[in-house]
C-alpha atoms as a PDB file:
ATOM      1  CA  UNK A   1      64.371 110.833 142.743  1.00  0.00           C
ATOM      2  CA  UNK A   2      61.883 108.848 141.604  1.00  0.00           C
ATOM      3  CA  UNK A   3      62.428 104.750 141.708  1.00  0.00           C
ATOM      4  CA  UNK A   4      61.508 103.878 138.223  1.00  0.00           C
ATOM      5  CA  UNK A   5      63.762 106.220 136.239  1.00  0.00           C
ATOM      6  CA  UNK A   6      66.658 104.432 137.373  1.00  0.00           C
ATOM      7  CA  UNK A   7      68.447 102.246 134.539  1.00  0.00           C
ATOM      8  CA  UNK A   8      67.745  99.057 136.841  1.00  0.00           C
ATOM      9  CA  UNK A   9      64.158  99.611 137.432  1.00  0.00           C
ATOM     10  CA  UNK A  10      63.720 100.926 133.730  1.00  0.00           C
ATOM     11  CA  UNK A  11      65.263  97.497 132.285  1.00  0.00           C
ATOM     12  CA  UNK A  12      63.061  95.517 134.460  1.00  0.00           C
ATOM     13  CA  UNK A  13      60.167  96.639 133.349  1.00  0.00           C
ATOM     14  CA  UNK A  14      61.026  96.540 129.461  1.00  0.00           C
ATOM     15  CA  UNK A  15      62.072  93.269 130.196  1.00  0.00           C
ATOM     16  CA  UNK A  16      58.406  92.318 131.692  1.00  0.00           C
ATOM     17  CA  UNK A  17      56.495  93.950 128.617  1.00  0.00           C
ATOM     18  CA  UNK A  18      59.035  91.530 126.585  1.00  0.00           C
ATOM     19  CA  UNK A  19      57.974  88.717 128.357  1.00  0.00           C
ATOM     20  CA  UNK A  20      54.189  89.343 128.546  1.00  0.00           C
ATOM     21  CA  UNK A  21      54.818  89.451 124.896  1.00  0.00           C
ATOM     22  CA  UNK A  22      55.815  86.312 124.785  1.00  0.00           C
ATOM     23  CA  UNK A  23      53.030  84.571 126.917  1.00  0.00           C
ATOM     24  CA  UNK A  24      50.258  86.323 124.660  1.00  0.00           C
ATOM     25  CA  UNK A  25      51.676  84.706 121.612  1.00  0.00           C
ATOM     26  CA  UNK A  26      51.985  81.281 123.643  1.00  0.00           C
ATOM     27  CA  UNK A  27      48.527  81.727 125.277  1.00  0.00           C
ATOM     28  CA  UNK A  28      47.334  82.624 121.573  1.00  0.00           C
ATOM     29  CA  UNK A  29      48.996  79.092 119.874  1.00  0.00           C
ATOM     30  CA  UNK A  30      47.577  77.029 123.065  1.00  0.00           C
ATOM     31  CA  UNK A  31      43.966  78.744 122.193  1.00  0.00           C
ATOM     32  CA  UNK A  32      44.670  77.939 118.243  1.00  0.00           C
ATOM     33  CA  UNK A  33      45.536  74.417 118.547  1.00  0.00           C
ATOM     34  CA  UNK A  34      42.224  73.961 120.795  1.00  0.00           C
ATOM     35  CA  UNK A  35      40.058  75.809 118.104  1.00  0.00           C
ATOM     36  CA  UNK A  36      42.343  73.283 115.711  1.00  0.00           C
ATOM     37  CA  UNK A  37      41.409  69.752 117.533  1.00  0.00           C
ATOM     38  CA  UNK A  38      37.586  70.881 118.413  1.00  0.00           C
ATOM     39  CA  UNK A  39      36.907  71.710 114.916  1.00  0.00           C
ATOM     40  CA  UNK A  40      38.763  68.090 113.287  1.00  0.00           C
ATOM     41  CA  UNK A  41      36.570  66.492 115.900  1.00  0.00           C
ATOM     42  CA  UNK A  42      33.797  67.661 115.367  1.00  0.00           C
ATOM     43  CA  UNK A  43      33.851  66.953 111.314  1.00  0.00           C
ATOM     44  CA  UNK A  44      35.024  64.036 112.009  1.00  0.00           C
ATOM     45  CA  UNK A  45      31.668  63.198 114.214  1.00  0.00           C
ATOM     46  CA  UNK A  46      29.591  64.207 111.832  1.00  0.00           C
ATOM     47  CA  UNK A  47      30.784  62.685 109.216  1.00  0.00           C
ATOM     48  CA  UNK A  48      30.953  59.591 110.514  1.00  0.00           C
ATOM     49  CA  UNK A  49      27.558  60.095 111.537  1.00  0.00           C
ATOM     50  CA  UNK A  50      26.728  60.266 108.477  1.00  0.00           C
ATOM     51  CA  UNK A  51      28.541  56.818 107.362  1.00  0.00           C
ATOM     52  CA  UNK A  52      26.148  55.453 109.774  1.00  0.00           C
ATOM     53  CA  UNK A  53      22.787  56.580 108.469  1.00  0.00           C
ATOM     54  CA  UNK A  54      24.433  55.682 104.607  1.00  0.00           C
ATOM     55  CA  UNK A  55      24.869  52.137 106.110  1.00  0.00           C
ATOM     56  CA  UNK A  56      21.680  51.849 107.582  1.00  0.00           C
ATOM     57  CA  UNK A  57      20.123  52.916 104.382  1.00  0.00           C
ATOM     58  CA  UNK A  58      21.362  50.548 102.134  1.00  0.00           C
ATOM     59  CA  UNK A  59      20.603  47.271 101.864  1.00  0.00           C
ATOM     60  CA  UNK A  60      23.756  45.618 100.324  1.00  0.00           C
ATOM     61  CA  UNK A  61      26.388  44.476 102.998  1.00  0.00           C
ATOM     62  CA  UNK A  62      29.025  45.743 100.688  1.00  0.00           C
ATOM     63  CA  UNK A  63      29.538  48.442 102.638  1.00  0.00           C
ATOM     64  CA  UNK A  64      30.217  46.637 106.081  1.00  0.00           C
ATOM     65  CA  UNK A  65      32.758  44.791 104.482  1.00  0.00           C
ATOM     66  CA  UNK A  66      35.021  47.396 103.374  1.00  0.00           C
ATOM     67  CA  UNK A  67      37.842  48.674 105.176  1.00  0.00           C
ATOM     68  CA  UNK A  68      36.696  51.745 107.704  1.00  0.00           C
ATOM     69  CA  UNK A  69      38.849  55.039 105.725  1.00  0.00           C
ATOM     70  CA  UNK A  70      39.023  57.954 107.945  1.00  0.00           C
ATOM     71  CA  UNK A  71      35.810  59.857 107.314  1.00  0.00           C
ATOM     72  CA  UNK A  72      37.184  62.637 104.513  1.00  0.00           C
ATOM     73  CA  UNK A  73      36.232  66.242 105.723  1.00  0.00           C
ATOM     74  CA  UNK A  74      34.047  68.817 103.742  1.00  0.00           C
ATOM     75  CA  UNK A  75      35.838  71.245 101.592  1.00  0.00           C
ATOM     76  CA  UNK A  76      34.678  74.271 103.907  1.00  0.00           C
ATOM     77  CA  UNK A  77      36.322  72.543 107.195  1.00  0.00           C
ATOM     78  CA  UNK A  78      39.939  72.035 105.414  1.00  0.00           C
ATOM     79  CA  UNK A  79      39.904  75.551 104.472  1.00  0.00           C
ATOM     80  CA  UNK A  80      38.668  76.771 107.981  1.00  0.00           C
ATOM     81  CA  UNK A  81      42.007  74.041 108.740  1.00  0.00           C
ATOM     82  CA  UNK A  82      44.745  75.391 106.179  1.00  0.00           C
ATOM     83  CA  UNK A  83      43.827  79.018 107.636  1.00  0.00           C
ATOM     84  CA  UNK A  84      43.891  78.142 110.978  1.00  0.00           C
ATOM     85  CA  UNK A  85      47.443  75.677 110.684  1.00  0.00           C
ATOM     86  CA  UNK A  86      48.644  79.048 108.478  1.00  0.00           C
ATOM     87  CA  UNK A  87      47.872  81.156 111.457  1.00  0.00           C
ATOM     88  CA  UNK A  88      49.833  79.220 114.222  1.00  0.00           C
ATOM     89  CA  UNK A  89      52.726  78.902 111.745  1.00  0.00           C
ATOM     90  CA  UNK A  90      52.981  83.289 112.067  1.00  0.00           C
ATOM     91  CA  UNK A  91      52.506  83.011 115.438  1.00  0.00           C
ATOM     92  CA  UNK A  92      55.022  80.770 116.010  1.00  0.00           C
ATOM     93  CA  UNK A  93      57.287  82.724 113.843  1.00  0.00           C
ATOM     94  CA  UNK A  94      56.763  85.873 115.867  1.00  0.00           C
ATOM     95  CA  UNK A  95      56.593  84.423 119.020  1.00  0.00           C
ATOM     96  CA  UNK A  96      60.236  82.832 117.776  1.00  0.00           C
ATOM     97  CA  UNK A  97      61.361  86.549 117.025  1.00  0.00           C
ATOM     98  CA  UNK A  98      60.397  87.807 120.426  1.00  0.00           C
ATOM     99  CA  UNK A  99      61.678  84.523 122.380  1.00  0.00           C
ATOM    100  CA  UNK A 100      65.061  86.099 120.827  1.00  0.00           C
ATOM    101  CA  UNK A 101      64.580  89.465 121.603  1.00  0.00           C
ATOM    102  CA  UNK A 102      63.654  88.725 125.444  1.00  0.00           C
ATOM    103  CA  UNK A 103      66.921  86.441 125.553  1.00  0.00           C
ATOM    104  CA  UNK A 104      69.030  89.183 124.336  1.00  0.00           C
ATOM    105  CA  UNK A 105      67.570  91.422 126.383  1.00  0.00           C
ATOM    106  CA  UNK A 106      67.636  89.467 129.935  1.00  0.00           C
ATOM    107  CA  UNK A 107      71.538  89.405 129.562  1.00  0.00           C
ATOM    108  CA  UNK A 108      71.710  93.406 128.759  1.00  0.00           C
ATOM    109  CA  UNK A 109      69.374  93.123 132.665  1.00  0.00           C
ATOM    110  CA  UNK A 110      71.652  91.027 133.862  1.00  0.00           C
ATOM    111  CA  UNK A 111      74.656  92.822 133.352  1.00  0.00           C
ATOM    112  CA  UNK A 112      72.547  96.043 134.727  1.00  0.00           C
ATOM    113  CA  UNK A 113      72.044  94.012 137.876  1.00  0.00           C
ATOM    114  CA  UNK A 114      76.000  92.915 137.948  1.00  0.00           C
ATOM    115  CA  UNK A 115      76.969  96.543 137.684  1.00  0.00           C
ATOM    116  CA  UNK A 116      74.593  97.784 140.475  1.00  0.00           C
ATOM    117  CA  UNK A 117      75.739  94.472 143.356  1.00  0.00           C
ATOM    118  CA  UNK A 118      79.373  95.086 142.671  1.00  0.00           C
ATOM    119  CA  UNK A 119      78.895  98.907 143.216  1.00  0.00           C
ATOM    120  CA  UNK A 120      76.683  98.343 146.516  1.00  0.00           C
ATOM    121  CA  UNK A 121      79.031  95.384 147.398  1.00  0.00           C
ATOM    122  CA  UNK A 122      82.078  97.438 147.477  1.00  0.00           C
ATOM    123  CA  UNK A 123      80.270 100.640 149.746  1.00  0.00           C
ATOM    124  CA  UNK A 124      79.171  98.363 151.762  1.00  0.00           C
ATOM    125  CA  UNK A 125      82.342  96.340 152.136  1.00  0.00           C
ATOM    126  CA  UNK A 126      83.948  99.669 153.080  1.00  0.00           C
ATOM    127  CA  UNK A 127      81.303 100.048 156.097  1.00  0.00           C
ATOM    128  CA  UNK A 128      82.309  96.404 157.188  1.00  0.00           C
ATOM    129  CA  UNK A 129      77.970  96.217 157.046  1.00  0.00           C
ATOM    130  CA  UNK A 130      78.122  92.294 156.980  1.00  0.00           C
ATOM    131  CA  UNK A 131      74.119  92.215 157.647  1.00  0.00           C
ATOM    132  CA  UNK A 132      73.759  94.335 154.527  1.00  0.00           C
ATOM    133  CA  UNK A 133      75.770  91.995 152.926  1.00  0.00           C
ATOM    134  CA  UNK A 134      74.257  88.982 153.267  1.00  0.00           C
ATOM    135  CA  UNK A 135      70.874  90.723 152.108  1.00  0.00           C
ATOM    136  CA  UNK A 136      72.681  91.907 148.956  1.00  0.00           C
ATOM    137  CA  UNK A 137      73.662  88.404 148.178  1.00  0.00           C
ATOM    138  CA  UNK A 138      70.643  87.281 148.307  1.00  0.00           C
ATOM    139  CA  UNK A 139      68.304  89.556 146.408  1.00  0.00           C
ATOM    140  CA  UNK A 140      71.317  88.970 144.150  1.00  0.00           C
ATOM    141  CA  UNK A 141      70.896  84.762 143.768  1.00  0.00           C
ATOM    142  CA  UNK A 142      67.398  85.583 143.574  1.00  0.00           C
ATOM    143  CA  UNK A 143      67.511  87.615 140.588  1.00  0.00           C
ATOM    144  CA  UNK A 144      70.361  86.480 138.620  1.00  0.00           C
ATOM    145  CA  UNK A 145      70.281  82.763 140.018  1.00  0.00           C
ATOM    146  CA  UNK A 146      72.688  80.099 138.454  1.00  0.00           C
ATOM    147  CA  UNK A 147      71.643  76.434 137.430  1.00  0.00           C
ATOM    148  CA  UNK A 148      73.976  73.809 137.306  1.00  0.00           C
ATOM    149  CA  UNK A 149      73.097  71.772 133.919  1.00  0.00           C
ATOM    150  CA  UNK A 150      74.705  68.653 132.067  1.00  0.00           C
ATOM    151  CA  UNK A 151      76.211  69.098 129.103  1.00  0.00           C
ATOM    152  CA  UNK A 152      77.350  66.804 126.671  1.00  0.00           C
ATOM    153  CA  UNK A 153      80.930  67.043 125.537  1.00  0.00           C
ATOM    154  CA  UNK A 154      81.584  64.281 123.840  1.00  0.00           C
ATOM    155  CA  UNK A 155      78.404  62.866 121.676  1.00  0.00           C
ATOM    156  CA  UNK A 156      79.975  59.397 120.443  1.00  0.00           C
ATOM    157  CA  UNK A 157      81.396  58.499 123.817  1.00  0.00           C
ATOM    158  CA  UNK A 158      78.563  59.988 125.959  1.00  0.00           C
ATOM    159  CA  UNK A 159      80.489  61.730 127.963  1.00  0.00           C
ATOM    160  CA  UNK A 160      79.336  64.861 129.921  1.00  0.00           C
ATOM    161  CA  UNK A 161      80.359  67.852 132.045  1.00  0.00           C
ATOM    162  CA  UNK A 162      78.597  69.880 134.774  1.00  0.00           C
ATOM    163  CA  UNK A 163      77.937  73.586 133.882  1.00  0.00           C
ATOM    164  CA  UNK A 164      77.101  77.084 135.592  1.00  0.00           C
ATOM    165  CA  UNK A 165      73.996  78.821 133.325  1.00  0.00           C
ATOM    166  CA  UNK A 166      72.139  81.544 134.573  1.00  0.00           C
ATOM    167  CA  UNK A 167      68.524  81.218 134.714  1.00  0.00           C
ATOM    168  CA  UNK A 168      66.695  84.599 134.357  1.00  0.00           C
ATOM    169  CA  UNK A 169      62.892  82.830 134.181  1.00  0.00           C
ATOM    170  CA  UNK A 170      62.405  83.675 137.407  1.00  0.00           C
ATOM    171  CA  UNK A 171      63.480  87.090 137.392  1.00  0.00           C
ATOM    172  CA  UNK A 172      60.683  87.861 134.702  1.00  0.00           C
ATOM    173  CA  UNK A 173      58.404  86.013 136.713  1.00  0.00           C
ATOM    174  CA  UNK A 174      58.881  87.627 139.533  1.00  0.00           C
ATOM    175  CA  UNK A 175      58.761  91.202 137.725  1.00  0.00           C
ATOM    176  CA  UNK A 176      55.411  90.142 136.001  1.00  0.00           C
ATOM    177  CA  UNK A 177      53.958  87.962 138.940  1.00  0.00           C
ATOM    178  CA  UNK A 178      54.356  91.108 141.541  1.00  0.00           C
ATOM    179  CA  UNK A 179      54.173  94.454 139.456  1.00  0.00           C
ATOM    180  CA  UNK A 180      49.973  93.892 139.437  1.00  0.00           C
ATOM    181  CA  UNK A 181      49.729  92.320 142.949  1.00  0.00           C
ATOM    182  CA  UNK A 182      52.188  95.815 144.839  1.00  0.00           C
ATOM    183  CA  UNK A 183      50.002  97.993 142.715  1.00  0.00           C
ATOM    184  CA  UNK A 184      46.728  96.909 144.007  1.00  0.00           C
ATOM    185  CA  UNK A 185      48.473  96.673 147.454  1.00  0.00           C
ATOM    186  CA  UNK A 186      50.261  99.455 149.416  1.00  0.00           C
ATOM    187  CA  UNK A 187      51.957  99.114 152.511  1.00  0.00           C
ATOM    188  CA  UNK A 188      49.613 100.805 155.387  1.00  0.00           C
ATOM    189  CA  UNK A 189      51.175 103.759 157.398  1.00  0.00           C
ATOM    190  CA  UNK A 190      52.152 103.575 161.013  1.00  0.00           C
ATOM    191  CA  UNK A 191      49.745 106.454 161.947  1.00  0.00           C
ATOM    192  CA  UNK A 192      47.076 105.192 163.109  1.00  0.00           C
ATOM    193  CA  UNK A 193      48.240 101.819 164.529  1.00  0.00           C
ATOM    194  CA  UNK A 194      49.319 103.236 167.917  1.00  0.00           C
ATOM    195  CA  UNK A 195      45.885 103.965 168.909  1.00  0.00           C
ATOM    196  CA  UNK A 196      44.921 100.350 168.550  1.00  0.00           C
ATOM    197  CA  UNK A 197      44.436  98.760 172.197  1.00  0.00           C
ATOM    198  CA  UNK A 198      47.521  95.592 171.950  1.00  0.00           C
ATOM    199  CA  UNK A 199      49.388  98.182 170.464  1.00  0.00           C
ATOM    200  CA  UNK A 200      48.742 100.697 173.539  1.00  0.00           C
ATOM    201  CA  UNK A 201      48.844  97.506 176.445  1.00  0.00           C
ATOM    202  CA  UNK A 202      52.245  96.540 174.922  1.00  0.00           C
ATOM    203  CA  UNK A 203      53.762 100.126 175.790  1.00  0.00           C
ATOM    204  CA  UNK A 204      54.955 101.125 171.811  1.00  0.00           C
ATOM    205  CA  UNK A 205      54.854 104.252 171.263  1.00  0.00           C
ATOM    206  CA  UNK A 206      56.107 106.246 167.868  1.00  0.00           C
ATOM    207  CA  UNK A 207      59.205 107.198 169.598  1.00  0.00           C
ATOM    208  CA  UNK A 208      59.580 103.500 169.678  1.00  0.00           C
ATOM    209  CA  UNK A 209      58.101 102.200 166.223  1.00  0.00           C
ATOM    210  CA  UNK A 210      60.202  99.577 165.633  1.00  0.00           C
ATOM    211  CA  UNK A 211      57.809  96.638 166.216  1.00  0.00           C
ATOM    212  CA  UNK A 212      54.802  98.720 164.644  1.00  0.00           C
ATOM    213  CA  UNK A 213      57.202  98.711 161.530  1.00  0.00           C
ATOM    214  CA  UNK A 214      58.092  95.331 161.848  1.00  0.00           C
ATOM    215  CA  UNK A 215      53.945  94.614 162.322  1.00  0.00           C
ATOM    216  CA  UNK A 216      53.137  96.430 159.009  1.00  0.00           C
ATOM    217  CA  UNK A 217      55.828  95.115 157.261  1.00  0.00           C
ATOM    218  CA  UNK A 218      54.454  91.342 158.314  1.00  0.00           C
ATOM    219  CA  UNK A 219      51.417  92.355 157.415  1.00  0.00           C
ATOM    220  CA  UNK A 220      51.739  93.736 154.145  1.00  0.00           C
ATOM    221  CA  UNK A 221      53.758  90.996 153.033  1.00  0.00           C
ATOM    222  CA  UNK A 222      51.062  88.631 154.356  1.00  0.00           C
ATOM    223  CA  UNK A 223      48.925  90.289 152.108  1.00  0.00           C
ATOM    224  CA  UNK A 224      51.399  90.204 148.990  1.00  0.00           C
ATOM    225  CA  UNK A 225      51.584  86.083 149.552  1.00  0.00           C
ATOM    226  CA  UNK A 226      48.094  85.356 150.331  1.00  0.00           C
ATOM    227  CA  UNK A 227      47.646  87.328 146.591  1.00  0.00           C
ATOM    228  CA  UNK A 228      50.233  85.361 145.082  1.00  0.00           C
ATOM    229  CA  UNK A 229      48.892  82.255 146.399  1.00  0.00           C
ATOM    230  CA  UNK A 230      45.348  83.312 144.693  1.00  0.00           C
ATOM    231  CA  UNK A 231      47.317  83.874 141.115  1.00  0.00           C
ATOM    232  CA  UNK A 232      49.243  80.782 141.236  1.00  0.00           C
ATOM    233  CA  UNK A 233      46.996  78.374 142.779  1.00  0.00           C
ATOM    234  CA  UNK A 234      46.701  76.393 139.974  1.00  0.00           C
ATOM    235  CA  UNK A 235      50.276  76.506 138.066  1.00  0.00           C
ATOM    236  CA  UNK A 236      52.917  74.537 136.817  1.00  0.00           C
ATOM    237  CA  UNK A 237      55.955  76.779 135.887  1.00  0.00           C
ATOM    238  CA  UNK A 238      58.224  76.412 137.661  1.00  0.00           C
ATOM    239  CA  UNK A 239      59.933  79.875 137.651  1.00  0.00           C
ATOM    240  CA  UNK A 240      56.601  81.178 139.665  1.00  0.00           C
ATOM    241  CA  UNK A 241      56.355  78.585 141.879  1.00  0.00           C
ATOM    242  CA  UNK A 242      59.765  79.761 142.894  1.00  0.00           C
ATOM    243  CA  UNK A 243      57.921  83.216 142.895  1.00  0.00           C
ATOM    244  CA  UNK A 244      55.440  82.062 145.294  1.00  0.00           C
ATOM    245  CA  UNK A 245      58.226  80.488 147.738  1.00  0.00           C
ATOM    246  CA  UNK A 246      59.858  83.461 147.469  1.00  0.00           C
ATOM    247  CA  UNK A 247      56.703  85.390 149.093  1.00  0.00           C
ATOM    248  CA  UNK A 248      56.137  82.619 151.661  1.00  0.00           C
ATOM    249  CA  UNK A 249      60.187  82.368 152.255  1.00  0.00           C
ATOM    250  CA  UNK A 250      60.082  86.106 152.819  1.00  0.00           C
ATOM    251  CA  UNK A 251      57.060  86.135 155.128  1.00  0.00           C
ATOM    252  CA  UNK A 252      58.703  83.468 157.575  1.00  0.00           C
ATOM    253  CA  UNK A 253      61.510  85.731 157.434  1.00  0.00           C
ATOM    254  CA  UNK A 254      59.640  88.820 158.794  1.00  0.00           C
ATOM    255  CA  UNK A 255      57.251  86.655 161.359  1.00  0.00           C
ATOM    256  CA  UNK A 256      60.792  85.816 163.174  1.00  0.00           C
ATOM    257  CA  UNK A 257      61.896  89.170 163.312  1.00  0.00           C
ATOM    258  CA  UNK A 258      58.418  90.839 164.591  1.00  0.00           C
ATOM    259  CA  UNK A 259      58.419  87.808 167.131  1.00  0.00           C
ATOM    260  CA  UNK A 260      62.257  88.268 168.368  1.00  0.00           C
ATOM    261  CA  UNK A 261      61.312  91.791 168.600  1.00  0.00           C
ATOM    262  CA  UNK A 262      58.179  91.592 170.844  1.00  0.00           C
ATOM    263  CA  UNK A 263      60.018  89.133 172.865  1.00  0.00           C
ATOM    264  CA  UNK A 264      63.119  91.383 173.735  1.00  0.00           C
ATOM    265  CA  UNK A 265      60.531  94.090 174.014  1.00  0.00           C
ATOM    266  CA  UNK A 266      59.046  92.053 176.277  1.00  0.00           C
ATOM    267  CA  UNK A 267      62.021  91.094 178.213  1.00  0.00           C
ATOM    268  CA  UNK A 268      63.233  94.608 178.854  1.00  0.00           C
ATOM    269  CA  UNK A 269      60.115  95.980 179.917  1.00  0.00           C
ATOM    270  CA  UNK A 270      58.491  93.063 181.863  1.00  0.00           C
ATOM    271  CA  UNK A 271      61.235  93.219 184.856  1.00  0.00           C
ATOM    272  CA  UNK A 272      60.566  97.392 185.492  1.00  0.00           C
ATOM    273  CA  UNK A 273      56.240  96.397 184.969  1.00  0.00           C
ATOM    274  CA  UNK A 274      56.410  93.205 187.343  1.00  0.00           C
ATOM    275  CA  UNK A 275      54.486  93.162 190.673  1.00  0.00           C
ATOM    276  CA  UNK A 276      57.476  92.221 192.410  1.00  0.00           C
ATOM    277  CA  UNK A 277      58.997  95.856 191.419  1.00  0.00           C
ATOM    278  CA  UNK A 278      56.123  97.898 190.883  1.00  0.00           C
ATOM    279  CA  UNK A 279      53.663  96.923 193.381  1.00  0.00           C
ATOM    280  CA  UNK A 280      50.997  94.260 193.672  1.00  0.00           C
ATOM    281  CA  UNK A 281      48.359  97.416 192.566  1.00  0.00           C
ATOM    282  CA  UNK A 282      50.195  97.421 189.149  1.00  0.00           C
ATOM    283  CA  UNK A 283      49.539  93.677 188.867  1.00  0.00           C
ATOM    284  CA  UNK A 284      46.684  94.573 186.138  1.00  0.00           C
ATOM    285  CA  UNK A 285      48.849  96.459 184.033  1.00  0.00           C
ATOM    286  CA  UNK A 286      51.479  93.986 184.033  1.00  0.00           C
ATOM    287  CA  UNK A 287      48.932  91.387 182.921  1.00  0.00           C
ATOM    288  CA  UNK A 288      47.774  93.290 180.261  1.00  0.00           C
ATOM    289  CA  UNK A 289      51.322  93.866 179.178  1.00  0.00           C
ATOM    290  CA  UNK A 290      51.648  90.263 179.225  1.00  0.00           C
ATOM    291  CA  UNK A 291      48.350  89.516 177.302  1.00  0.00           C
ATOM    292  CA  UNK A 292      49.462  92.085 174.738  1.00  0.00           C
ATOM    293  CA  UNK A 293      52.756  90.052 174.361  1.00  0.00           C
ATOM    294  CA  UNK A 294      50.331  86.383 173.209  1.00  0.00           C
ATOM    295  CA  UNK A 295      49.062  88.666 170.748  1.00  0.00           C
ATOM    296  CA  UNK A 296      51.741  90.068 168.917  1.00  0.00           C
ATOM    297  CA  UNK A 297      53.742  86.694 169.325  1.00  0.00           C
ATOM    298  CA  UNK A 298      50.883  84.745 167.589  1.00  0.00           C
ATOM    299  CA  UNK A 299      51.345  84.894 164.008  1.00  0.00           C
ATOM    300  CA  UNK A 300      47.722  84.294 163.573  1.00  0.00           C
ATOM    301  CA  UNK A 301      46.625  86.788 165.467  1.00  0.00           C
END
């Protein structure tokens, strides 16, 4: 079946085009208020530049001795001001309207998500899969995290109370963050990676693929955070910078499991490959074994 008919998938991605929604009409007020301050400083330059070639005009000292007004703008630069003020009042007002409709919508996701762990939680509670559990749990914090927040009960006497809210900005970021960076980049296939000499010296072949997998999987999610890094280089939010140490969380994750994999790979079939067993004429291909082994362990190679 394919992935993104599921209800899950389905509400993810509406809930993405909501939120993109939502940063064009922010990006859109940022650029307004810009245009807003660039053109009242401006007017106000010239104009006062203007003051100053009065002054140096006339010969009376009048002038120097009265009290500096703000320098009053031309006719045409108010209007060009009332129009653009009117336009970030409708964009606020729409971007209000679609603030709502995101919030509404991230609890009808949420509840998608709550439906879908307790259904997975209980199979896999059934197959006593503790490893599978732990994962579940947490994708699940991930997605749906909690926040623990302050609230004031009692406004005369100050008093305050710690509550549970769930925070589902970083959900959307994620969704948004890594929907364009998995689409330019797809996981590489297994294929071809036997041929490749470390691959060959280190004895894995595709009846064995399990630390080719574990390779391409490190790989392709070294390529996914090196991206991220790129898009978020320069940002503040902090719902993507969780985003990013997601990725860089996730990539630690799968360097220890390629590198506890090599090394019990290594373990098992270093004692039949050693000299000492084998002969002192299979001393080269023990070495290269061995050499194949720094490889693969170094995460930078």
């Amino acid at each position: 079946p394919n992935p993104e008919a599921s209800p899950l998938i389905q509400a993810l991605l509406h809930e993405q085009e909501l939120g993109n929604v939502v940063t064009l009409y922010q990006n859109r007020e940022d650029t307004l208020r810009k245009e807003l301050g660039t053109i009242i400083n401006d007017a106000e330059k010239a104009e006062k530049e203007k003051a100053k070639e009065a002054k140096a005009n006339t010969s009376s000292n009048k002038v120097a001795n009265k009290k500096k007004d703000k320098p009053k703008l031309s006719a045409q630069v108010q209007k060009k001001i009332k129009g653009i003020e009117t336009e970030i009042r409708d964009n606020d007002k729409l971007c209000s309207q679609y603030k709502q409709e995101l919030l509404v919508y991230t609890q009808h996701t949420r509840g998608i998500f709550q439906s879908a762990y307790t259904k997975i939680a209980l199979r896999l509670e059934t197959q006593n899969n503790s490893k599978a559990i732990d994962a579940l749990e947490e994708s699940f914090s991930f997605f749906c995290p909690r926040q623990t927040i302050e609230a004031l009960v009692n406004v005369n006497d100050g008093f305050g109370e710690h509550r549970d809210v769930w925070d589902d900005s970083q959900r959307v970021a994620y969704v948004r963050e890594m929907c364009p960076v998995m689409r330019a980049h797809h996981r590489p296939l297994s294929v071809g990676l036997f041929s490749l000499p470390y691959i060959k010296k280190f004895h894995c072949t595709p009846d064995t693929p399990v630390i080719v997998e574990a390779l391409l999987d490190e790989l392709y999610q070294k390529t996914i955070t090196d991206e991220m890094k790129i898009r978020l280089k320069d940002v503040t939010d902090d719902a993507r910078l969780k985003v990013l140490r997601h990725c860089e969380e996730m990539l630690e994750k799968k360097t220890e499991v390629t590198t506890e994999l090599v090394r019990k790979h290594y373990r098992k079939k270093s004692i039949r490959l050693h000299p000492d067993r084998n002969g002192e004429e299979n001393r080269p291909i023990f070495e290269a074994f061995t050499d194949a082994r720094d490889v693969l362990s170094g995460v930078q190679l």
